[in-house]
N, C-alpha and C. Protein backbone atom coordinates (compact mmCIF):
# COMPACT_ATOMS: atom_id res chain seq x y z
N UNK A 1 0.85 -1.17 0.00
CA UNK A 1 0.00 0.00 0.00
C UNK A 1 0.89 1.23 0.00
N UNK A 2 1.15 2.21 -1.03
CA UNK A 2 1.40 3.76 -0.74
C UNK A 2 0.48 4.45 -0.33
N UNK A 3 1.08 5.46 0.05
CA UNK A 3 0.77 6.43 0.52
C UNK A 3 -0.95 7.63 0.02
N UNK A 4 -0.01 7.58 -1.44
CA UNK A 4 -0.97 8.13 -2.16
C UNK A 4 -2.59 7.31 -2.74
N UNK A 5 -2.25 5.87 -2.62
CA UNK A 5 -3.28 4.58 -2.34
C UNK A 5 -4.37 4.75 -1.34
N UNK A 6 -3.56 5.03 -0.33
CA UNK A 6 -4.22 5.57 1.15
C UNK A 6 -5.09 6.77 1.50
N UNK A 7 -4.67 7.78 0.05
CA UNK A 7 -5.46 9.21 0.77
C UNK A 7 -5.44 8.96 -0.99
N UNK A 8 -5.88 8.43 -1.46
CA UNK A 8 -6.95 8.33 -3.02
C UNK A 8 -8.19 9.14 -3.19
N UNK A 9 -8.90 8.93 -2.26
CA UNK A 9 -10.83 9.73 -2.29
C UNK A 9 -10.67 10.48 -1.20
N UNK A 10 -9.24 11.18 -0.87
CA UNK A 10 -9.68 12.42 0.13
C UNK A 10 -8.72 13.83 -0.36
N UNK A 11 -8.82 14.74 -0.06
CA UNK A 11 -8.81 15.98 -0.76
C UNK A 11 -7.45 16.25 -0.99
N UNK A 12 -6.69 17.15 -1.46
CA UNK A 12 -5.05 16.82 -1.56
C UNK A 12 -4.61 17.57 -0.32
N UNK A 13 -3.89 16.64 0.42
CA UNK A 13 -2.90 17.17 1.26
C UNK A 13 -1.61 16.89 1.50
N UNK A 14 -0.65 17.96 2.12
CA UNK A 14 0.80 17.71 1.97
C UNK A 14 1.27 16.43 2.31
N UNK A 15 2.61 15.85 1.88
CA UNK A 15 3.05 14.60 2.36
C UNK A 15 3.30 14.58 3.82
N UNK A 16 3.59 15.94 4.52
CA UNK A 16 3.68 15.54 5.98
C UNK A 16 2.64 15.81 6.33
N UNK A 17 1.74 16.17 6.23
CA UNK A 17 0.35 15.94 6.25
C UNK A 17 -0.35 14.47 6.70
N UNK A 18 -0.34 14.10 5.53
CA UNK A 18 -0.47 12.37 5.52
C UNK A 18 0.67 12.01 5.85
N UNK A 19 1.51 12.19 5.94
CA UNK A 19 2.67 10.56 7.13
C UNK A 19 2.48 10.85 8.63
N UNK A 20 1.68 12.34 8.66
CA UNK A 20 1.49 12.51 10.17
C UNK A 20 -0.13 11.57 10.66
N UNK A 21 -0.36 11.34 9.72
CA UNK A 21 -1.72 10.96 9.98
C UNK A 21 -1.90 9.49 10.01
N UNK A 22 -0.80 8.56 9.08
CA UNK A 22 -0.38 7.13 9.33
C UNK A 22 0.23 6.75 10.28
N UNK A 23 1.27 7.86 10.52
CA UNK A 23 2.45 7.77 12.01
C UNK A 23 1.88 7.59 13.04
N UNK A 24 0.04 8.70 13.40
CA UNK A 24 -0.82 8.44 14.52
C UNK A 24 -1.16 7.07 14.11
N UNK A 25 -1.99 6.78 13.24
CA UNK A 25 -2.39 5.08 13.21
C UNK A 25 -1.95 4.03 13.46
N UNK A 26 -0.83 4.13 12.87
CA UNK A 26 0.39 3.10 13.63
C UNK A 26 0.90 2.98 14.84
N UNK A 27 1.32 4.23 15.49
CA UNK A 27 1.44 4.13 16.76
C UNK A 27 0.42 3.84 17.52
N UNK A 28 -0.96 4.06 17.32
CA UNK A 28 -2.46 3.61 18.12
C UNK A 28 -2.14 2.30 18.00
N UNK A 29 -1.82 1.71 17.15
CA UNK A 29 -2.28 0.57 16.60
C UNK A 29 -1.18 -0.60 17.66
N UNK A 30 0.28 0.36 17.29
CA UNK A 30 1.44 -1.16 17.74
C UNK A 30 1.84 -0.62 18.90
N UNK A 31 2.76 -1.27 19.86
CA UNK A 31 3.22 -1.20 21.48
C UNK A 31 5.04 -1.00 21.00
N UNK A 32 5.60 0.08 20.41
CA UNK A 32 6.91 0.18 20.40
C UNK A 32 7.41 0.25 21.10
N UNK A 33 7.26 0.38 22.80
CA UNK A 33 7.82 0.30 24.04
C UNK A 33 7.28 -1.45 24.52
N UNK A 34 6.87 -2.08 23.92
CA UNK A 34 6.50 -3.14 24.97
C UNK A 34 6.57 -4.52 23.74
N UNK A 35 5.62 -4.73 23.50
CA UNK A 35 5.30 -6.46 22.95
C UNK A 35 6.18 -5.79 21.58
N UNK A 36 5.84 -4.70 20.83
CA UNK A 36 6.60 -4.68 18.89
C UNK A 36 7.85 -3.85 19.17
N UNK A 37 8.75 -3.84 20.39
CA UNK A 37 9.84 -3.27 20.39
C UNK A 37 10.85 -3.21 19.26
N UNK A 38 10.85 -4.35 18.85
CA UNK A 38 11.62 -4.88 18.39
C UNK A 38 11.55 -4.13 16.42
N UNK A 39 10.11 -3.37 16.40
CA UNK A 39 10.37 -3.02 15.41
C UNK A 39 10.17 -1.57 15.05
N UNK A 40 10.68 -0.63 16.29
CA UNK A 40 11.56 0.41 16.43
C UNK A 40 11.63 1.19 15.45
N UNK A 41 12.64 0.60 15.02
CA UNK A 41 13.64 1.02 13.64
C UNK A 41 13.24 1.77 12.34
N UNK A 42 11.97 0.23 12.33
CA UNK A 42 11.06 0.25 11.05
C UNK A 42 10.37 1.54 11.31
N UNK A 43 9.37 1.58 12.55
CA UNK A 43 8.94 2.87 12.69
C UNK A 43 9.19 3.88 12.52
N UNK A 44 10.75 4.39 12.96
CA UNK A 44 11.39 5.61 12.94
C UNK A 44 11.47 5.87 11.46
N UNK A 45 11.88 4.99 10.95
CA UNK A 45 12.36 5.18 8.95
C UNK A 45 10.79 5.33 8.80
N UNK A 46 9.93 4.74 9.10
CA UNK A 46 8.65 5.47 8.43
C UNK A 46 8.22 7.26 8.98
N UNK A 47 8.77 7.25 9.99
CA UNK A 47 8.45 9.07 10.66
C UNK A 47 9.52 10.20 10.05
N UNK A 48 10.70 9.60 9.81
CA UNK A 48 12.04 10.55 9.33
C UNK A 48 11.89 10.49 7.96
N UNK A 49 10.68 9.64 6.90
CA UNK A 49 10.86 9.67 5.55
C UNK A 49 10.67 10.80 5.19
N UNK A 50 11.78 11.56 4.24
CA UNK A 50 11.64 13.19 3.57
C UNK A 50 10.97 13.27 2.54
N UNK A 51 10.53 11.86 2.24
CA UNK A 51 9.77 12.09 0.62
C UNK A 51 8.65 10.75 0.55
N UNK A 52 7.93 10.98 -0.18
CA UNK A 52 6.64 9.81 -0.35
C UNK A 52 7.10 8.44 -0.96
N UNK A 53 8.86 8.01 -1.61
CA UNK A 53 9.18 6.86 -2.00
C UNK A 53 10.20 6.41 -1.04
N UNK A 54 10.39 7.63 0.20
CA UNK A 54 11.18 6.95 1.29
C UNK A 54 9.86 6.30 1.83
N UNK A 55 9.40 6.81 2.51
CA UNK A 55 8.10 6.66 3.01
C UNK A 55 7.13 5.34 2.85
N UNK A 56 6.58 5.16 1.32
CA UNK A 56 6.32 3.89 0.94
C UNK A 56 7.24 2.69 1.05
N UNK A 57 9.02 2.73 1.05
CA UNK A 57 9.43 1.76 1.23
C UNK A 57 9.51 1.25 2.71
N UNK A 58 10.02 2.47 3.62
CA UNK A 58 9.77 2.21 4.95
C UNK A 58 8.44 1.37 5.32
N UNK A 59 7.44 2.24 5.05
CA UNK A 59 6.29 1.54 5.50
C UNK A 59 5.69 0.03 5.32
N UNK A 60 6.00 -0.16 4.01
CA UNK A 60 5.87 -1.88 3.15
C UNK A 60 6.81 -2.57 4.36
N UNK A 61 8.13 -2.36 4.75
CA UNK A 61 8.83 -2.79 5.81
C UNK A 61 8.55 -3.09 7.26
N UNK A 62 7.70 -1.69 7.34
CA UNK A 62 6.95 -1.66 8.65
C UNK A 62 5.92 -3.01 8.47
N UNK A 63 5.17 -2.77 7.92
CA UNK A 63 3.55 -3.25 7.37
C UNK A 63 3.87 -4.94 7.60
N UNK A 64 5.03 -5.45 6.60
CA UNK A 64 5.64 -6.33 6.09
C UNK A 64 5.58 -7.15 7.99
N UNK A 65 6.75 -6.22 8.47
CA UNK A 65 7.51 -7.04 9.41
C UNK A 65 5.97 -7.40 10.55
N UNK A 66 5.37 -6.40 11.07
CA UNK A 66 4.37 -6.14 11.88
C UNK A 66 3.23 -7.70 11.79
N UNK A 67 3.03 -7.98 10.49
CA UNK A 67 2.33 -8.54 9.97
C UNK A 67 2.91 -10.08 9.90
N UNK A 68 4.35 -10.52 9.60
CA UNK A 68 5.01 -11.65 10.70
C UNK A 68 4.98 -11.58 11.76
N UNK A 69 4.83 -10.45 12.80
CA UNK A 69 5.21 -10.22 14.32
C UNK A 69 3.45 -10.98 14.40
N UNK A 70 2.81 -10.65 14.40
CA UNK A 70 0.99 -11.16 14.33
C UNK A 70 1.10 -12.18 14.20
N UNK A 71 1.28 -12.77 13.35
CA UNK A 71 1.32 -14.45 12.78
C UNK A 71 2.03 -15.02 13.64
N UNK A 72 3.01 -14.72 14.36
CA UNK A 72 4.04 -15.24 14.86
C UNK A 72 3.79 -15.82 16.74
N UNK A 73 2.64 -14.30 17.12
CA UNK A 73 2.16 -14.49 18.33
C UNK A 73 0.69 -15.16 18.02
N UNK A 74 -0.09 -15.75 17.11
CA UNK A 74 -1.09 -16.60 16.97
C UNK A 74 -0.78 -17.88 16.85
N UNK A 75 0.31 -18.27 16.13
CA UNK A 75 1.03 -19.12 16.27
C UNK A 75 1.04 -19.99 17.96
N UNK A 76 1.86 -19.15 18.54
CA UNK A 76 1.96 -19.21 19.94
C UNK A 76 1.04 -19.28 21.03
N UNK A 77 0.09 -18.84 20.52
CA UNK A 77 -0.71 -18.73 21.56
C UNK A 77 -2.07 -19.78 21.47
């Protein structure tokens, strides 16, 4: 999923605009201090992206890893 995928049917707004608005979702969403520590990193490269193809790759990374981290604790449990 990019960015521009994501804000398709809503009105044009700046790119930090929208990465500020995924950055909240994501962080609602994952525990980077606790259970998804571990994927930190990924997060930060999605908040420091300067441009919408840093941004999309970070995030596919984020998205990517987050999405083994899930599978991984259903697995387990």
């Amino acid at each position: 999923m990019t960015l521009t995928k994501m804000f398709a049917d809503q009105e044009a707004r700046t790119f930090e605009e929208r990465r500020a608005e995924v950055i909240a979702i994501v962080s609602s969403a994952a525990d980077f201090s606790g259970a998804d520590y571990e994927l930190r990193d990924l997060f930060r490269a999605v908040c420091e992206a300067d441009n919408e193809t840093d941004f999309d790759a970070a995030y596919d990374r984020l998205a990517s890893s987050l999405s083994k981290s899930t599978l991984q604790v259903l697995h387990t449990a």
